[in-house]
PDB file of N, CA and C in Angstrom:
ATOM      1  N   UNK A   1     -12.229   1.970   4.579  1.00  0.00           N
ATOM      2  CA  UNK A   1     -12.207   0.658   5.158  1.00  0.00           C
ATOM      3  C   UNK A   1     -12.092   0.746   6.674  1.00  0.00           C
ATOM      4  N   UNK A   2     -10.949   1.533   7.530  1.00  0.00           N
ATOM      5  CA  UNK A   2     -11.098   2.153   8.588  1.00  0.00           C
ATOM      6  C   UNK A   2     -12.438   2.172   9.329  1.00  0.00           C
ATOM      7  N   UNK A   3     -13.442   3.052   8.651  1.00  0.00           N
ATOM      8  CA  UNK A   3     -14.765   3.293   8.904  1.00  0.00           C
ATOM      9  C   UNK A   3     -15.381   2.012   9.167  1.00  0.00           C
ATOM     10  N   UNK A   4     -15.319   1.401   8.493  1.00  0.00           N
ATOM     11  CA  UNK A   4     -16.225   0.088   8.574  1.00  0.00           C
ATOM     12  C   UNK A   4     -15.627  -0.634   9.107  1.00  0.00           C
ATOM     13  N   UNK A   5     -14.708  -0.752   9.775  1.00  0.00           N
ATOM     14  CA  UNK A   5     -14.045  -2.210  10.981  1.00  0.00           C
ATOM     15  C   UNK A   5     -14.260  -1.277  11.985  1.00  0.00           C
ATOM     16  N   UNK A   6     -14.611  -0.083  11.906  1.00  0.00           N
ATOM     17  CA  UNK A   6     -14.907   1.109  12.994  1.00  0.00           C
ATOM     18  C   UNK A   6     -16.372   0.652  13.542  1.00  0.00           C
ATOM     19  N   UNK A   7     -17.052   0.821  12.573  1.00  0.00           N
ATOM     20  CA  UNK A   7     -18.583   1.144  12.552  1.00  0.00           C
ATOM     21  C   UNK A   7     -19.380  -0.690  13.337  1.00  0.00           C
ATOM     22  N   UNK A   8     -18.172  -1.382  13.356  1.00  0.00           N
ATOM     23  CA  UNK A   8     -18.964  -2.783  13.232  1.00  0.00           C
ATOM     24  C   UNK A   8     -18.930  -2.583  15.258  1.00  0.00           C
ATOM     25  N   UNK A   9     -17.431  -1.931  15.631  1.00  0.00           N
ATOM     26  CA  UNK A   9     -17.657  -1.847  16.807  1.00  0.00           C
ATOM     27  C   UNK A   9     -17.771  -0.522  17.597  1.00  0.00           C
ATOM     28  N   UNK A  10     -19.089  -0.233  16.725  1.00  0.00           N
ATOM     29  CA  UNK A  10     -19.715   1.206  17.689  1.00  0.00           C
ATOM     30  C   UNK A  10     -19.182   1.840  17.939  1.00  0.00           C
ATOM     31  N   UNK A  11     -18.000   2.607  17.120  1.00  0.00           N
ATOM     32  CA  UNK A  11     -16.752   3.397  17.225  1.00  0.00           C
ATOM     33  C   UNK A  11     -16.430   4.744  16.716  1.00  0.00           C
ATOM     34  N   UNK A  12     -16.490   5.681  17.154  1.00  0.00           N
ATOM     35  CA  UNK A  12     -16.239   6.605  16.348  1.00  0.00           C
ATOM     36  C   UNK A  12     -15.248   7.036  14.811  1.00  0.00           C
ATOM     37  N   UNK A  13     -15.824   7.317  13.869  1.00  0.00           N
ATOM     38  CA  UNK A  13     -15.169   7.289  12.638  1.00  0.00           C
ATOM     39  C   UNK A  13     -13.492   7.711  12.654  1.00  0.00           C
ATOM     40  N   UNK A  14     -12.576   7.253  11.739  1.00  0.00           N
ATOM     41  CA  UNK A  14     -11.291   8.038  11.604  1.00  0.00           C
ATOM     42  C   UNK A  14     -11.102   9.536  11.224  1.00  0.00           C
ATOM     43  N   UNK A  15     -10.600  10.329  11.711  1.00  0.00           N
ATOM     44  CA  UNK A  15     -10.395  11.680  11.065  1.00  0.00           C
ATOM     45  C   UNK A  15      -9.993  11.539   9.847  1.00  0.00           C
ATOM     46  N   UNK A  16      -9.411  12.724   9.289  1.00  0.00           N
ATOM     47  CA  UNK A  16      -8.385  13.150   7.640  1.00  0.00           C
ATOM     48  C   UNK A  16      -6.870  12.195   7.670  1.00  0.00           C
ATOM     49  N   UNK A  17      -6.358  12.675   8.919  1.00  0.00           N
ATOM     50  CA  UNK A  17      -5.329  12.332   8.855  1.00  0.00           C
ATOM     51  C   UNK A  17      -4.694  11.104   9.326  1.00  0.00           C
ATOM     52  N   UNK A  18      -5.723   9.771   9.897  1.00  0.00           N
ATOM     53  CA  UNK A  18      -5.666   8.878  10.517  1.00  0.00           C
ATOM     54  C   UNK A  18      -4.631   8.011   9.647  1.00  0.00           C
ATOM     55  N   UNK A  19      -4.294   8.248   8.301  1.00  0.00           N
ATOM     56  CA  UNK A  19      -3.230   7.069   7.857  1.00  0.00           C
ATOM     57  C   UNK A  19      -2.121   7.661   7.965  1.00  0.00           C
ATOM     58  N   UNK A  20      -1.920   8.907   7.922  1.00  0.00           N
ATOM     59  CA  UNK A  20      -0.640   9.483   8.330  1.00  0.00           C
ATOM     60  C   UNK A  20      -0.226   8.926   9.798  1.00  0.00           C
ATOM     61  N   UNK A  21      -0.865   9.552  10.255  1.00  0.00           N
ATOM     62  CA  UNK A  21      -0.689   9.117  11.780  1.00  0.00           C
ATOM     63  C   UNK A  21      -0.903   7.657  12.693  1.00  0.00           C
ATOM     64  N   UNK A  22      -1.743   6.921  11.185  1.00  0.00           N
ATOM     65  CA  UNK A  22      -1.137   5.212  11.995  1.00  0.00           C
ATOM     66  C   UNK A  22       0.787   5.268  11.674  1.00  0.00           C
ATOM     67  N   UNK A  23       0.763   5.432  10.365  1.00  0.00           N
ATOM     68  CA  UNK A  23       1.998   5.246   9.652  1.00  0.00           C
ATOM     69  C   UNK A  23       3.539   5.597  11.146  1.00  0.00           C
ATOM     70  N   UNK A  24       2.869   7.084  10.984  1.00  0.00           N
ATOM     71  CA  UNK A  24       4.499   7.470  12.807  1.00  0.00           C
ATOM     72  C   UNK A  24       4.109   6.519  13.536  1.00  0.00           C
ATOM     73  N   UNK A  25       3.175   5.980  14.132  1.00  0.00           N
ATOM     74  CA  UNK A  25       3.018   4.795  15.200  1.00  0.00           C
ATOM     75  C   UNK A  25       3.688   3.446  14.677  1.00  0.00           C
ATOM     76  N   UNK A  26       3.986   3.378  13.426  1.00  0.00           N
ATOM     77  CA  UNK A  26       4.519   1.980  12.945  1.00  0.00           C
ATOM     78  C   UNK A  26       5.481   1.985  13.040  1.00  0.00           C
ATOM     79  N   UNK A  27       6.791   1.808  13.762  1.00  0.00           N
ATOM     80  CA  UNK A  27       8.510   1.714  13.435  1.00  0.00           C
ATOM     81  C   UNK A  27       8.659   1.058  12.156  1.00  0.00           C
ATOM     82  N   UNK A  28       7.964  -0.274  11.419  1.00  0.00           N
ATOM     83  CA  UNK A  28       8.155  -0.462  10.540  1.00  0.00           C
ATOM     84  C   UNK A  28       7.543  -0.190   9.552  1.00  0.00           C
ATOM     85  N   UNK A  29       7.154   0.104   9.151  1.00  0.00           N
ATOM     86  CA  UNK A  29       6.493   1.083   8.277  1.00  0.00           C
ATOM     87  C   UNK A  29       7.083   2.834   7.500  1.00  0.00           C
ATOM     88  N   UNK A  30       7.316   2.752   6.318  1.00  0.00           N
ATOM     89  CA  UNK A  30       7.763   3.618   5.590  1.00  0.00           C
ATOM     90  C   UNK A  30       7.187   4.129   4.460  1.00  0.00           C
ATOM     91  N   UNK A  31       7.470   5.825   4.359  1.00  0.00           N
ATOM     92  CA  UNK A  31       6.394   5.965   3.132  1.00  0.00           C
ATOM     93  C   UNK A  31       7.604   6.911   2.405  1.00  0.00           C
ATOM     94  N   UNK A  32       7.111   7.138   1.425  1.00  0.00           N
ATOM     95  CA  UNK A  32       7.444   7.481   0.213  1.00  0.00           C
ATOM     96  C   UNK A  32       6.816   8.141  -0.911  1.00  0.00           C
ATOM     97  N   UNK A  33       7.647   9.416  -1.219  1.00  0.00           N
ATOM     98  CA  UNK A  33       6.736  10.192  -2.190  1.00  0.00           C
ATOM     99  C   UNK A  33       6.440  10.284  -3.591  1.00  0.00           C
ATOM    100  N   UNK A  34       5.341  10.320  -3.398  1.00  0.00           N
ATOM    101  CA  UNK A  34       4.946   9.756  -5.599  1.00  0.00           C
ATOM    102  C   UNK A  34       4.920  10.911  -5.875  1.00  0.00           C
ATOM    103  N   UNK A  35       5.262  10.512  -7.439  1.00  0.00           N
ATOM    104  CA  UNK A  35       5.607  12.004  -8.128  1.00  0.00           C
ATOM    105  C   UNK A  35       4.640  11.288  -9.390  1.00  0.00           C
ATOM    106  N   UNK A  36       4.825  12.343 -10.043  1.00  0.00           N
ATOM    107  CA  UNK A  36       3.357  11.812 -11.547  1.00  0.00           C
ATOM    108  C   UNK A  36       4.114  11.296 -12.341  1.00  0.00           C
ATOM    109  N   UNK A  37       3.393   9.589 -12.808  1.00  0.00           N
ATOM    110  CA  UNK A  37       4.286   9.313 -13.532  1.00  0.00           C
ATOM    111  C   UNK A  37       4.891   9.611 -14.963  1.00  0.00           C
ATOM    112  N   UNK A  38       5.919   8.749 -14.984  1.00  0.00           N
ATOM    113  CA  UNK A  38       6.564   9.595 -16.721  1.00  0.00           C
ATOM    114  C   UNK A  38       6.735   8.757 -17.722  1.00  0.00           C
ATOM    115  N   UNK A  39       5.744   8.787 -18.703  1.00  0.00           N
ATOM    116  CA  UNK A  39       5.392   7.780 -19.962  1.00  0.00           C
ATOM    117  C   UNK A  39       6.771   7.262 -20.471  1.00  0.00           C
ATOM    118  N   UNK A  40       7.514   8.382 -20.446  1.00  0.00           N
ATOM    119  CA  UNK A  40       8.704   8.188 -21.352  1.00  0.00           C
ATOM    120  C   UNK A  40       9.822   7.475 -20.770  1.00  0.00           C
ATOM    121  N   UNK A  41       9.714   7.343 -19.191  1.00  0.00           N
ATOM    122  CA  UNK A  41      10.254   6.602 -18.614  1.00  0.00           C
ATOM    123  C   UNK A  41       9.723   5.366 -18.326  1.00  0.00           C
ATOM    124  N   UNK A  42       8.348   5.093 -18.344  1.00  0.00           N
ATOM    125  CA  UNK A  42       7.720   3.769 -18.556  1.00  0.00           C
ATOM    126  C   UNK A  42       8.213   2.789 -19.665  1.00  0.00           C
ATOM    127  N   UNK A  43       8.617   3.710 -20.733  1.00  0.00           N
ATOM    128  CA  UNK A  43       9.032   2.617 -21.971  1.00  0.00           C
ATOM    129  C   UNK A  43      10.462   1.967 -21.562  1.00  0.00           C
ATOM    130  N   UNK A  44      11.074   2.807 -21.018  1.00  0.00           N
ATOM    131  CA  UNK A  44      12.757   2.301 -20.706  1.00  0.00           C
ATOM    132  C   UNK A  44      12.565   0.779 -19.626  1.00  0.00           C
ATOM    133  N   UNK A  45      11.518   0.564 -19.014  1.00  0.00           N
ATOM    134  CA  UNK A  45      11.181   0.107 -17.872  1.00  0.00           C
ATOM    135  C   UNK A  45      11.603  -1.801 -18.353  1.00  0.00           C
ATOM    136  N   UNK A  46      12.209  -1.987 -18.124  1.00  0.00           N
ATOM    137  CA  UNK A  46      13.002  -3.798 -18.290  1.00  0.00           C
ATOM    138  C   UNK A  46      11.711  -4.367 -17.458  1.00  0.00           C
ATOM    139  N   UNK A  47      11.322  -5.359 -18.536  1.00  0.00           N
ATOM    140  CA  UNK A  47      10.468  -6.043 -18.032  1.00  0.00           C
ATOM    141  C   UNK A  47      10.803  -7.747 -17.192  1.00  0.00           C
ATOM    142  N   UNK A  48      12.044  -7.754 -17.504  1.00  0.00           N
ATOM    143  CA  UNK A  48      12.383  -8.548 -16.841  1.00  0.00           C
ATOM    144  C   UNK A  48      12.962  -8.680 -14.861  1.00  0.00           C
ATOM    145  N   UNK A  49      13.354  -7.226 -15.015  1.00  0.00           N
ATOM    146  CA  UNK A  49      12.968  -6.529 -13.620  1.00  0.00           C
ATOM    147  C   UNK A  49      11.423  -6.826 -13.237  1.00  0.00           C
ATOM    148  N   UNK A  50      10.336  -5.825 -13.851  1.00  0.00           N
ATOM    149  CA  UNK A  50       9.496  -6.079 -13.512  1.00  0.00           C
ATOM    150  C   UNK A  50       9.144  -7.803 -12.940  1.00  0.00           C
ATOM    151  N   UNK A  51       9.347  -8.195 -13.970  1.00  0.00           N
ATOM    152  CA  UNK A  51       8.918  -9.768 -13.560  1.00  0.00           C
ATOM    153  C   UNK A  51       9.883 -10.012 -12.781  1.00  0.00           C
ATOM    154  N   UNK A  52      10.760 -10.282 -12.219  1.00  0.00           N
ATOM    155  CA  UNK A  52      11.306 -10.692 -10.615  1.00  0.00           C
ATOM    156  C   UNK A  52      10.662 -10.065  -9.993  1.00  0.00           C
ATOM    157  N   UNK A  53      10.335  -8.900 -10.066  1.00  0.00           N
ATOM    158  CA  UNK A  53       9.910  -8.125  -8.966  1.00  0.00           C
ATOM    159  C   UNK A  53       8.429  -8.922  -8.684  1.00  0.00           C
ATOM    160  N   UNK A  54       7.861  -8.867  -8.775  1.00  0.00           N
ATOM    161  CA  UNK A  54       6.562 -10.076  -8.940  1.00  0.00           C
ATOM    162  C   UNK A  54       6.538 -10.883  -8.646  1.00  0.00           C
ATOM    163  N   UNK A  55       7.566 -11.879  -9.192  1.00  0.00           N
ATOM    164  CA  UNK A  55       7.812 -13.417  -8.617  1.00  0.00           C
ATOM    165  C   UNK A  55       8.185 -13.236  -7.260  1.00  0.00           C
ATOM    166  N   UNK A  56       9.161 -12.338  -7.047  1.00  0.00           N
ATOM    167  CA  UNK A  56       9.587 -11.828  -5.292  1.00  0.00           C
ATOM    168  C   UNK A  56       8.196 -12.268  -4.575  1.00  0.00           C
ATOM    169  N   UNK A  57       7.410 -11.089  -4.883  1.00  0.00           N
ATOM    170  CA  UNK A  57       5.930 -10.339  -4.082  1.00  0.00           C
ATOM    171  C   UNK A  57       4.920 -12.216  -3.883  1.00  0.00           C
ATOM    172  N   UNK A  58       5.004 -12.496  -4.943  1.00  0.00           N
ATOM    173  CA  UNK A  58       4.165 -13.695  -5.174  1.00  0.00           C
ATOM    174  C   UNK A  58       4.959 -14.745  -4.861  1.00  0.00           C
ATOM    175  N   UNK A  59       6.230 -15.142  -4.580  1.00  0.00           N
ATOM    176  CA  UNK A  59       7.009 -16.104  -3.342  1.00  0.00           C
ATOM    177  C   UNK A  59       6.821 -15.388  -1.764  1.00  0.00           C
ATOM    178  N   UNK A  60       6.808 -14.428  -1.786  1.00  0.00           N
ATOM    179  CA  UNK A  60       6.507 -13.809  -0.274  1.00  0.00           C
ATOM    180  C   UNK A  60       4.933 -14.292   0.441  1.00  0.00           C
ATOM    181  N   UNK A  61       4.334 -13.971  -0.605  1.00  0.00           N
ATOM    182  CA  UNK A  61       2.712 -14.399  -0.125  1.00  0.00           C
ATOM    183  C   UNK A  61       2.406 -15.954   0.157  1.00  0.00           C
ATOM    184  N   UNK A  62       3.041 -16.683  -0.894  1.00  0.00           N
ATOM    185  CA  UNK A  62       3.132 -17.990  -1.095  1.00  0.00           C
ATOM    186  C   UNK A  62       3.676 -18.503   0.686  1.00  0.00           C
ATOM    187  N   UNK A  63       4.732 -17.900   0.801  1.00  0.00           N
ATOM    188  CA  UNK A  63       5.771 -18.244   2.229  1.00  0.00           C
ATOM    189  C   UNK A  63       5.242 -17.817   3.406  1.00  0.00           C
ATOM    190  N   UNK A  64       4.079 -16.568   3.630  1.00  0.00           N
ATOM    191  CA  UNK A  64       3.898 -16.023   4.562  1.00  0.00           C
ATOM    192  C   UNK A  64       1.994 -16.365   4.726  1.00  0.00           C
ATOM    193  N   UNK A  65       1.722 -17.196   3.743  1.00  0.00           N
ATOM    194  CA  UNK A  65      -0.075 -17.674   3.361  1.00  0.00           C
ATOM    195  C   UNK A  65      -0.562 -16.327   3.476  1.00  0.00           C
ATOM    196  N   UNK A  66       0.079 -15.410   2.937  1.00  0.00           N
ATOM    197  CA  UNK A  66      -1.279 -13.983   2.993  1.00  0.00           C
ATOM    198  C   UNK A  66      -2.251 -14.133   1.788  1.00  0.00           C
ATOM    199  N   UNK A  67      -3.429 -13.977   2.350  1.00  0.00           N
ATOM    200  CA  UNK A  67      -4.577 -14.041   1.663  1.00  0.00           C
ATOM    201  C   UNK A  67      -4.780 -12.981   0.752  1.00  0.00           C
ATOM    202  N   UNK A  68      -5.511 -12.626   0.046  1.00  0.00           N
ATOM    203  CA  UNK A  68      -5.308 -11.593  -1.104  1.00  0.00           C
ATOM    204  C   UNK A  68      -6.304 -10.634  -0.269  1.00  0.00           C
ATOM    205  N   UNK A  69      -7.649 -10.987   0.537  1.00  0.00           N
ATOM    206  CA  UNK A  69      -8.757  -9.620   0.966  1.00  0.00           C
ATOM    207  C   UNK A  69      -7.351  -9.234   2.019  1.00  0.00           C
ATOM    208  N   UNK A  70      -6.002  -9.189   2.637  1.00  0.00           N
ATOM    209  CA  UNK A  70      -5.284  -8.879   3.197  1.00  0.00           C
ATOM    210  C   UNK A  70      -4.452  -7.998   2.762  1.00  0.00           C
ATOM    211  N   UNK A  71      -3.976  -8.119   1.232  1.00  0.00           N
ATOM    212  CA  UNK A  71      -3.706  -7.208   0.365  1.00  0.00           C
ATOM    213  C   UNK A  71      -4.157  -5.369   0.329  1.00  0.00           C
ATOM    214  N   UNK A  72      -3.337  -4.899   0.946  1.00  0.00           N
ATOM    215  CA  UNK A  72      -3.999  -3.458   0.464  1.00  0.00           C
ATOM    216  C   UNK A  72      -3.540  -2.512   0.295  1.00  0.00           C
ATOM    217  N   UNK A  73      -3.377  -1.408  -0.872  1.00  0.00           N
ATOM    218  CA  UNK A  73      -2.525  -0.253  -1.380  1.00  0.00           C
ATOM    219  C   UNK A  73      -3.871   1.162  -0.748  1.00  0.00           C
ATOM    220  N   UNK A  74      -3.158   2.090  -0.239  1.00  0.00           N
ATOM    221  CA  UNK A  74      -3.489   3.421  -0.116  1.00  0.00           C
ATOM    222  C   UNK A  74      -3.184   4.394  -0.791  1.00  0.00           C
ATOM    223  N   UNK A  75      -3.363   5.210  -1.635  1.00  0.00           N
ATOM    224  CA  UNK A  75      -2.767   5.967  -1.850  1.00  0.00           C
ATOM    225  C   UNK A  75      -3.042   7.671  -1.094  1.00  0.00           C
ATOM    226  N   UNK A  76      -2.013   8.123  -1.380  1.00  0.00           N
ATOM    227  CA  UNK A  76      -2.870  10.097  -0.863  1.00  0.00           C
ATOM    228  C   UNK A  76      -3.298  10.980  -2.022  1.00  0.00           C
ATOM    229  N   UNK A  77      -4.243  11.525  -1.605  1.00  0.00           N
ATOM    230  CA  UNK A  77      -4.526  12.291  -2.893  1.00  0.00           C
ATOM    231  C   UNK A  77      -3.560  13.175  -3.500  1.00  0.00           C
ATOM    232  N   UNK A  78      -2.903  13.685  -4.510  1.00  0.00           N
ATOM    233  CA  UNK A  78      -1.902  14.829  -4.851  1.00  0.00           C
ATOM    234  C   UNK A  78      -2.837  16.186  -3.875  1.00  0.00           C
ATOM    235  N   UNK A  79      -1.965  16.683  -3.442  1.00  0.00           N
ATOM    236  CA  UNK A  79      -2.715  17.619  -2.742  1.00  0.00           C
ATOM    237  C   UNK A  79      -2.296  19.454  -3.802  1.00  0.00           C
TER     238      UNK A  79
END
């Protein structure tokens, strides 16, 4: 996606490591390491957690008018 808000202004492409390295430029901004998930811990998973957790995310958007093409998850590849 980078590339293409790049490319519209005649810009040279992002390297490998360009989301790492927006990320240290962000003070707010934090990352966190995924580990593979675990089925067996998926079942324990309270779905009623889940669902606040949701209603949270979806009162936040509601309060702040973020649009959904604004929405966006990255992930890193397992290396």
């Amino acid at each position: 996606m980078a590339n293409r808000l790049l490319a519209d202004r005649d810009a040279s492409p992002v390297g490998k490591r360009w989301a790492i390295n927006f990320v240290k430029r962000q003070p707010d901004l934090k990352t966190r390491f995924q580990r593979r998930y675990d089925y067996q811990r998926a079942r324990c998973e309270d779905p009623t957690v889940l669902r606040d957790w949701f209603r949270l995310v979806q009162n936040t958007i509601a309060k702040y008018g973020i649009r959904s093409n604004d929405i966006w998850n990255f992930e890193r590849p397992a290396l």
